[in-house]
C-alpha atoms as a PDB file:
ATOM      1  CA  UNK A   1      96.852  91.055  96.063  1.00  0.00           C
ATOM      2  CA  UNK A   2      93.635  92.778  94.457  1.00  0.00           C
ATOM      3  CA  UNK A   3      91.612  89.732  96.232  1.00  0.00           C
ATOM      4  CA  UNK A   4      93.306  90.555  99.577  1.00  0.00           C
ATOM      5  CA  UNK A   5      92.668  94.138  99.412  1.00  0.00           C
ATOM      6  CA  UNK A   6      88.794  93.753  98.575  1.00  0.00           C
ATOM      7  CA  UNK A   7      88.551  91.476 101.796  1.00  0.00           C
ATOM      8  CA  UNK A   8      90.890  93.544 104.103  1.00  0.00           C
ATOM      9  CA  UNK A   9      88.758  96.494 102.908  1.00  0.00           C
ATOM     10  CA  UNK A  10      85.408  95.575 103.513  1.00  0.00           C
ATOM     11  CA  UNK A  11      86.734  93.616 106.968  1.00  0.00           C
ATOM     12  CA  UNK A  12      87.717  97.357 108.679  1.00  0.00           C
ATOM     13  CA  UNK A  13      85.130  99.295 106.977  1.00  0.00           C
ATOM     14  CA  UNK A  14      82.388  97.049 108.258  1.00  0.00           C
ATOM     15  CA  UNK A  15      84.946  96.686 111.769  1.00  0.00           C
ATOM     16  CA  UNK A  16      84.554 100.834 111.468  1.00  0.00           C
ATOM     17  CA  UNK A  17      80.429 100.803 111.192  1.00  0.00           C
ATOM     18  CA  UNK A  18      80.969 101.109 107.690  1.00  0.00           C
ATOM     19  CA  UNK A  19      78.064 100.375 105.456  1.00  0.00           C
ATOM     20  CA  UNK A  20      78.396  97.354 102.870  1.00  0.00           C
ATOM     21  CA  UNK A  21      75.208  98.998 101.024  1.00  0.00           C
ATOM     22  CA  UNK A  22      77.607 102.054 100.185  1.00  0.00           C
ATOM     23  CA  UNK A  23      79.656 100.122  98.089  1.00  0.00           C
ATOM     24  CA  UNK A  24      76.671  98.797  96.047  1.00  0.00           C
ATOM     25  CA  UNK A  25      74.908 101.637  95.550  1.00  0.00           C
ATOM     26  CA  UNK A  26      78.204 103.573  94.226  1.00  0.00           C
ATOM     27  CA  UNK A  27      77.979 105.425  91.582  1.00  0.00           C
ATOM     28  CA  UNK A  28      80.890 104.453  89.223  1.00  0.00           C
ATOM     29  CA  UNK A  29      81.276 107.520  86.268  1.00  0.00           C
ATOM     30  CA  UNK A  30      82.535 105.261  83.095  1.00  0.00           C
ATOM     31  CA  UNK A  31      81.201 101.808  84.168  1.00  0.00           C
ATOM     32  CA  UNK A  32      80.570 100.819  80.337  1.00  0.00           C
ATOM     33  CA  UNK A  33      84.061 100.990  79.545  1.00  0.00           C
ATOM     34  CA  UNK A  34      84.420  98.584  82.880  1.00  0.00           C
ATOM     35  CA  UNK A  35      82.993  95.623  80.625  1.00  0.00           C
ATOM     36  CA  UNK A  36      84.440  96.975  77.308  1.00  0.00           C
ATOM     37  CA  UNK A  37      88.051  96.700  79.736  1.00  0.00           C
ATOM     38  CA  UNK A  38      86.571  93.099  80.264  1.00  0.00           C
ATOM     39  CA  UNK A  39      85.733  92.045  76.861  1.00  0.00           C
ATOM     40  CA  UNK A  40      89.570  93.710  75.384  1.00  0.00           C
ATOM     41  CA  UNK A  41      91.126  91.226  78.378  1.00  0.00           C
ATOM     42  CA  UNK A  42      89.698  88.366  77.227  1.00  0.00           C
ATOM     43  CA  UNK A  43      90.395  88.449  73.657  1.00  0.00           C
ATOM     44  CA  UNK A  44      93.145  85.061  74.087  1.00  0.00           C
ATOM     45  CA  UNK A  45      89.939  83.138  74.640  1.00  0.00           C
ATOM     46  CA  UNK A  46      88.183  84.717  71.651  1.00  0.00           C
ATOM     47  CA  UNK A  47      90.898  84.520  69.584  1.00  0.00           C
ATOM     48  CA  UNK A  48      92.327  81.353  69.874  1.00  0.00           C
ATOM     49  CA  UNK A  49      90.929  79.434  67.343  1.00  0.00           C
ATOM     50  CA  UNK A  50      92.877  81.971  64.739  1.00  0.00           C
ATOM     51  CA  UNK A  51      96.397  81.780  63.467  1.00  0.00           C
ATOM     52  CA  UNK A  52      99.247  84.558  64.099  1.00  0.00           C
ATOM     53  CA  UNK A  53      97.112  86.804  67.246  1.00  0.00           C
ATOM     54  CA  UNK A  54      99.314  86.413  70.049  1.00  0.00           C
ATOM     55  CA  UNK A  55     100.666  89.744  69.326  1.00  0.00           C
ATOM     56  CA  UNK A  56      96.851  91.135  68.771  1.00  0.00           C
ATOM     57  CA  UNK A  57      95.906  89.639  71.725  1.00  0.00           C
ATOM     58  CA  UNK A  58      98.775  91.308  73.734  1.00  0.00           C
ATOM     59  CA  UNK A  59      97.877  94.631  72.283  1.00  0.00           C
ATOM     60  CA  UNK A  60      93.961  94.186  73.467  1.00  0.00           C
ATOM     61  CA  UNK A  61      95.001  93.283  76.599  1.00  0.00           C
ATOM     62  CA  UNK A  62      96.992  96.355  77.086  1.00  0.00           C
ATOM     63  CA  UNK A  63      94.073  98.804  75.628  1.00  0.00           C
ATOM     64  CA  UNK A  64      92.177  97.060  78.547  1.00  0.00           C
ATOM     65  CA  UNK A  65      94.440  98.132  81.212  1.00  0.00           C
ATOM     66  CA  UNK A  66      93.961 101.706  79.395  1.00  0.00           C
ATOM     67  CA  UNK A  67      90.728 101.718  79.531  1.00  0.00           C
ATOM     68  CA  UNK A  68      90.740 101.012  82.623  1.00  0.00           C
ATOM     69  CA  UNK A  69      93.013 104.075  83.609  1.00  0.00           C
ATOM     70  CA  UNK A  70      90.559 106.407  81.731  1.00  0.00           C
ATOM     71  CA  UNK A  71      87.878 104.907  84.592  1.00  0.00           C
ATOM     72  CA  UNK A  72      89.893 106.071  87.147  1.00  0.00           C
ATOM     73  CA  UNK A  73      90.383 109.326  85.859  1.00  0.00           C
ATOM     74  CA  UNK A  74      86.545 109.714  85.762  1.00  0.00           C
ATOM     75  CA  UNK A  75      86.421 108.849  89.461  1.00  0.00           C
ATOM     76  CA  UNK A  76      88.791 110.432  90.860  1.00  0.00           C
ATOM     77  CA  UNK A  77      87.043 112.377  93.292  1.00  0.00           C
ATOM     78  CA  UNK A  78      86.803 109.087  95.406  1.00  0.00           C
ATOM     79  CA  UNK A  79      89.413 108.068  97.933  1.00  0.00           C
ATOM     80  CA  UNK A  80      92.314 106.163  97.086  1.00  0.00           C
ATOM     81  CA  UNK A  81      90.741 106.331  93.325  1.00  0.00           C
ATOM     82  CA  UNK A  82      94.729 108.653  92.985  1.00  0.00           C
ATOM     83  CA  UNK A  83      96.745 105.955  94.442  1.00  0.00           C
ATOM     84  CA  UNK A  84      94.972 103.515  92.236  1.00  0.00           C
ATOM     85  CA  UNK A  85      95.890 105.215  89.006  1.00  0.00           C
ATOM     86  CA  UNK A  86      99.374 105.677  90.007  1.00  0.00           C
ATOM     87  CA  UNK A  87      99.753 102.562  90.670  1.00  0.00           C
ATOM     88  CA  UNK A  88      98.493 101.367  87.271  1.00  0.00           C
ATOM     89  CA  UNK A  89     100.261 104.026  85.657  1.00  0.00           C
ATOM     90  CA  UNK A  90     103.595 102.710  86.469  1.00  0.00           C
ATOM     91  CA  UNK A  91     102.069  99.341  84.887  1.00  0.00           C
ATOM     92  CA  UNK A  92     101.247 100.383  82.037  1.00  0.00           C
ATOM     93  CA  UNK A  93     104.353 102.474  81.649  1.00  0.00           C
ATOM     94  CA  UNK A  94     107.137  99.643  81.564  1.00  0.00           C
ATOM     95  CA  UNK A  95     104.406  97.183  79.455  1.00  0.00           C
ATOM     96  CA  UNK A  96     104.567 100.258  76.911  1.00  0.00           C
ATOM     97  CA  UNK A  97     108.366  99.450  76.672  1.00  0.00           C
ATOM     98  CA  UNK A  98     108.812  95.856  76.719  1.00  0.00           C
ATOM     99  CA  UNK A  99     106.328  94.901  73.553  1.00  0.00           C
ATOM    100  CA  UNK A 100     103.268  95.497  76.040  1.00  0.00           C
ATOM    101  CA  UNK A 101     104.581  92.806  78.002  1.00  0.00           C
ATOM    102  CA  UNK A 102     104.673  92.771  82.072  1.00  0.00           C
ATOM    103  CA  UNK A 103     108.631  91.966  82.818  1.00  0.00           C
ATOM    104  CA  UNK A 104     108.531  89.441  85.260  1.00  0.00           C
ATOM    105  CA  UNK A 105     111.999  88.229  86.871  1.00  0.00           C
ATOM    106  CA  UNK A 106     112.519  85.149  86.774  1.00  0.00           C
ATOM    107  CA  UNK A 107     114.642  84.298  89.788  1.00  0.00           C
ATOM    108  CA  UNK A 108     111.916  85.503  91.713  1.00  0.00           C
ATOM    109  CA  UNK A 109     109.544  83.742  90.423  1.00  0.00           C
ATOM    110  CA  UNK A 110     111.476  80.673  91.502  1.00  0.00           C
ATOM    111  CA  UNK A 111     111.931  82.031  94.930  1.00  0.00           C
ATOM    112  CA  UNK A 112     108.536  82.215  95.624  1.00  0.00           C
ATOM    113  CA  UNK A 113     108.164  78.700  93.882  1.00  0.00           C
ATOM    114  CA  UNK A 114     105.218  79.206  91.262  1.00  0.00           C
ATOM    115  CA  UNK A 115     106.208  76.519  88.944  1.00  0.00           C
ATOM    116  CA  UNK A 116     103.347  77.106  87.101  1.00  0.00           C
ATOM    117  CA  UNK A 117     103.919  80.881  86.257  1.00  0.00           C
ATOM    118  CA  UNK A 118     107.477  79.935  85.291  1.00  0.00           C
ATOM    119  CA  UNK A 119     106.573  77.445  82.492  1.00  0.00           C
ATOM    120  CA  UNK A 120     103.790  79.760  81.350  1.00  0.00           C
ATOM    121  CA  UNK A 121     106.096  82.718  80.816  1.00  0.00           C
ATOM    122  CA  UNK A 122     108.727  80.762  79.106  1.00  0.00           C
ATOM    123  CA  UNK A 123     106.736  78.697  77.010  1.00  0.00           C
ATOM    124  CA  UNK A 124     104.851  81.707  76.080  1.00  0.00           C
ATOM    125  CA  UNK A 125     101.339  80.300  77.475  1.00  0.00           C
ATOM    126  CA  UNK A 126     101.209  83.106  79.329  1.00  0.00           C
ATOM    127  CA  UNK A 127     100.961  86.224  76.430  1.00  0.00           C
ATOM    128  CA  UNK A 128     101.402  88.871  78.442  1.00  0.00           C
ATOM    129  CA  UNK A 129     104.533  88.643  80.499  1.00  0.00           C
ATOM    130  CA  UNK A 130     107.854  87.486  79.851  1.00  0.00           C
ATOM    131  CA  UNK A 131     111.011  86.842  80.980  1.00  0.00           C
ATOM    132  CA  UNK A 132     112.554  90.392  82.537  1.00  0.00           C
ATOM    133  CA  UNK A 133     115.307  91.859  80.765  1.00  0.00           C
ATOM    134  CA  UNK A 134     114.883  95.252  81.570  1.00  0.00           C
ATOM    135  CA  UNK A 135     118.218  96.922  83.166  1.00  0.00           C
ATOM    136  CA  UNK A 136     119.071 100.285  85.404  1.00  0.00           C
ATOM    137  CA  UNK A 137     116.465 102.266  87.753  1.00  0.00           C
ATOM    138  CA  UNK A 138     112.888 100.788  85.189  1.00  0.00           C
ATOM    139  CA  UNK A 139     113.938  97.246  87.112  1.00  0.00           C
ATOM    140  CA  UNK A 140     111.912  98.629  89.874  1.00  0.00           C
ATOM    141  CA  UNK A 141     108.711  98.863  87.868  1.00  0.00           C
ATOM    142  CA  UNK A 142     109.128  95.018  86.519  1.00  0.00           C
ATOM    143  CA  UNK A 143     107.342  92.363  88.870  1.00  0.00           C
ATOM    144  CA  UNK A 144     109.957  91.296  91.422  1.00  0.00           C
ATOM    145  CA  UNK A 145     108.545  91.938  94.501  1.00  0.00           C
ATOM    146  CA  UNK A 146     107.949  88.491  96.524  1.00  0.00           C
ATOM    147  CA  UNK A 147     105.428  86.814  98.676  1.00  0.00           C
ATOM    148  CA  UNK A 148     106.830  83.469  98.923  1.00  0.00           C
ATOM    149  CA  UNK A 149     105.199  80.557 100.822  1.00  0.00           C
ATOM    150  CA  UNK A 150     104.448  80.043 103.660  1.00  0.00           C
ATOM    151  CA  UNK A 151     101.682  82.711 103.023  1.00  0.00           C
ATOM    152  CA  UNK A 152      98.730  80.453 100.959  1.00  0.00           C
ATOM    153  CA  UNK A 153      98.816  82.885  97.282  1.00  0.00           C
ATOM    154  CA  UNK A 154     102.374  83.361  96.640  1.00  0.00           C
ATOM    155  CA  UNK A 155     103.302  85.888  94.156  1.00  0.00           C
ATOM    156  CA  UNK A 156     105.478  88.525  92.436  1.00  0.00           C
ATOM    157  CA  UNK A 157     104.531  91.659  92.556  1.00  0.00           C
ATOM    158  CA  UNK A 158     105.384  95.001  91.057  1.00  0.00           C
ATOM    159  CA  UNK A 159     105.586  98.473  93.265  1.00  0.00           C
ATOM    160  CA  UNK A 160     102.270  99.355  90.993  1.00  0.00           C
ATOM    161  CA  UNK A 161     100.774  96.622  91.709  1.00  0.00           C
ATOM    162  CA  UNK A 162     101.127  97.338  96.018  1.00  0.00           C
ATOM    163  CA  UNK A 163      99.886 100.898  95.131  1.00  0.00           C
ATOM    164  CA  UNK A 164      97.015  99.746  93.531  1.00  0.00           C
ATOM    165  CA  UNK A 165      95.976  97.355  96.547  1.00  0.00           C
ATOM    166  CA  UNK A 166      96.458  99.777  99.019  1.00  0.00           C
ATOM    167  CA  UNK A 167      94.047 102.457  96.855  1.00  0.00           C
ATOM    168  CA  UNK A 168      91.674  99.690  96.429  1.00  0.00           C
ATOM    169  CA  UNK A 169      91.222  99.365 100.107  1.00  0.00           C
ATOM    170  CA  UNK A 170      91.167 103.022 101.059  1.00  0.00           C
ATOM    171  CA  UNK A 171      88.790 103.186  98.551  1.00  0.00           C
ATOM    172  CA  UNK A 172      86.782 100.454  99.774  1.00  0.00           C
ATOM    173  CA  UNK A 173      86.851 101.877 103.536  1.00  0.00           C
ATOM    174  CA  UNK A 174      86.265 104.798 101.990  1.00  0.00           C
ATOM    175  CA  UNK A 175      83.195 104.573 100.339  1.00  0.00           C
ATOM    176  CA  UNK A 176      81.709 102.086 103.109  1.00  0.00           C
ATOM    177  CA  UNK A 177      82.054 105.173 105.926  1.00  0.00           C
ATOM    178  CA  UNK A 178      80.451 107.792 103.625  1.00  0.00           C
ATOM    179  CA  UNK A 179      77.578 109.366 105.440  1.00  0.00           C
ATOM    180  CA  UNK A 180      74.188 108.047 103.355  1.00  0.00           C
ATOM    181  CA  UNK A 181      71.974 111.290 101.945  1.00  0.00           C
ATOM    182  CA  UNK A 182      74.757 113.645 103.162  1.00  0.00           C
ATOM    183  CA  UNK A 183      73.245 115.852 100.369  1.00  0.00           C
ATOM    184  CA  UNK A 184      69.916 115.540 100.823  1.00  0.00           C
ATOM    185  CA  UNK A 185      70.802 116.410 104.603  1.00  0.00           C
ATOM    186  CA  UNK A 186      72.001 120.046 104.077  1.00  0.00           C
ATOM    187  CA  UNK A 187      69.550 120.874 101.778  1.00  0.00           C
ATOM    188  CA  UNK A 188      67.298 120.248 104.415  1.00  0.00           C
ATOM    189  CA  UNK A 189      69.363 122.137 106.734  1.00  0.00           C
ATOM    190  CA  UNK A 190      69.756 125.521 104.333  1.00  0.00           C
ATOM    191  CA  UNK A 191      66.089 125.489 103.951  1.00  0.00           C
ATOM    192  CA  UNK A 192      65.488 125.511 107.422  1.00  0.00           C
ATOM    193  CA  UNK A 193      67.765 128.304 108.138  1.00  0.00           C
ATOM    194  CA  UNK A 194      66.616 130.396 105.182  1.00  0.00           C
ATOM    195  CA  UNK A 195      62.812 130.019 106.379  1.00  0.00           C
ATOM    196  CA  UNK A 196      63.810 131.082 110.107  1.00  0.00           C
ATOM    197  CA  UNK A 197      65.314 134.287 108.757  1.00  0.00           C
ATOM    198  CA  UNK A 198      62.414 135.303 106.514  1.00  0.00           C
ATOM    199  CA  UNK A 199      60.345 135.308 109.742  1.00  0.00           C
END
């Protein structure tokens, strides 16, 4: 969904006159802890030569997504960056309660017919989800939102997960129509007025 967003993004932002070079020259507060974020989510591949770190691993890969909030915290001043970390919040949230594990239910997993994803999560390939077991209104948090085929990535979703793609792209369009040297513009602008009223 994060893939999708990215590409719908930069599609009507550059459909908009957007400017691509906005998004690289954007300054990011916090991009260190961006690859620190990277390095804690890839501990399974670090670690797997070791005995007993599944659960280590699990915790890493939660600090990651953490991280990752604190990021978003830091930026916040850029559009959709809000929608983003509520989105993520709610992730976070219900992995904090199930053993930093994303509930994923299961019957919709075999709805959307990932076969793959199924015999990850139950044969515990895949560390950090498993099998949904949460009950009352926190079911809504868990991944069981569908996009089943025909659509070419099917996938379960959470309602965090939705938020988070539709911040991503506002943040994306965002970014691409913000007006280049806006700052350096008014400066320009105040000086110019200041020096007509001297005269």
């Amino acid at each position: 969904m994060f893939l999708e967003a990215v590409v719908l993004g930069l599609f009507i932002g550059g459909f908009k006159g957007g400017r691509l070079a906005n998004i690289i020259d954007m300054n990011i507060r916090g991009w260190y802890l961006i690859i620190l974020s990277l390095f804690l989510s890839m501990s399974p591949i670090f670690l797997r030569n070791f005995d007993n770190i599944t659960n280590t691993s699990v915790i890493l890969m939660f600090f990651s997504m953490v991280i990752l909030l604190i990021v978003l915290i830091l930026n916040l001043d850029k559009k959709g960056v809000w929608l983003v970390l509520i989105g993520g919040l709610f992730n976070v949230a219900i992995m904090a309660f199930n053993a930093f594990k994303m509930p994923v239910m299961m019957s919709g997993l075999e709805s959307a017919g990932i076969t793959s994803l199924i015999e990850g999560v139950t044969d515990g390939t895949i560390i950090n989800y498993v099998a949904s077991e949460v009950t009352g209104v926190m079911q809504i948090f868990t991944k069981f939102i569908i996009v089943p085929k025909p659509y070419p990535f099917p996938k379960i979703l959470t309602i965090g997960d939705i938020l988070m793609s539709f911040g991503l792209l506002w943040m994306i369009v965002g970014e691409m129509m913000r007006p280049s040297y806006s700052g350096r513009g008014k400066m320009v602008q105040f000086s110019y007025g200041s020096a007509i009223k001297r005269r």
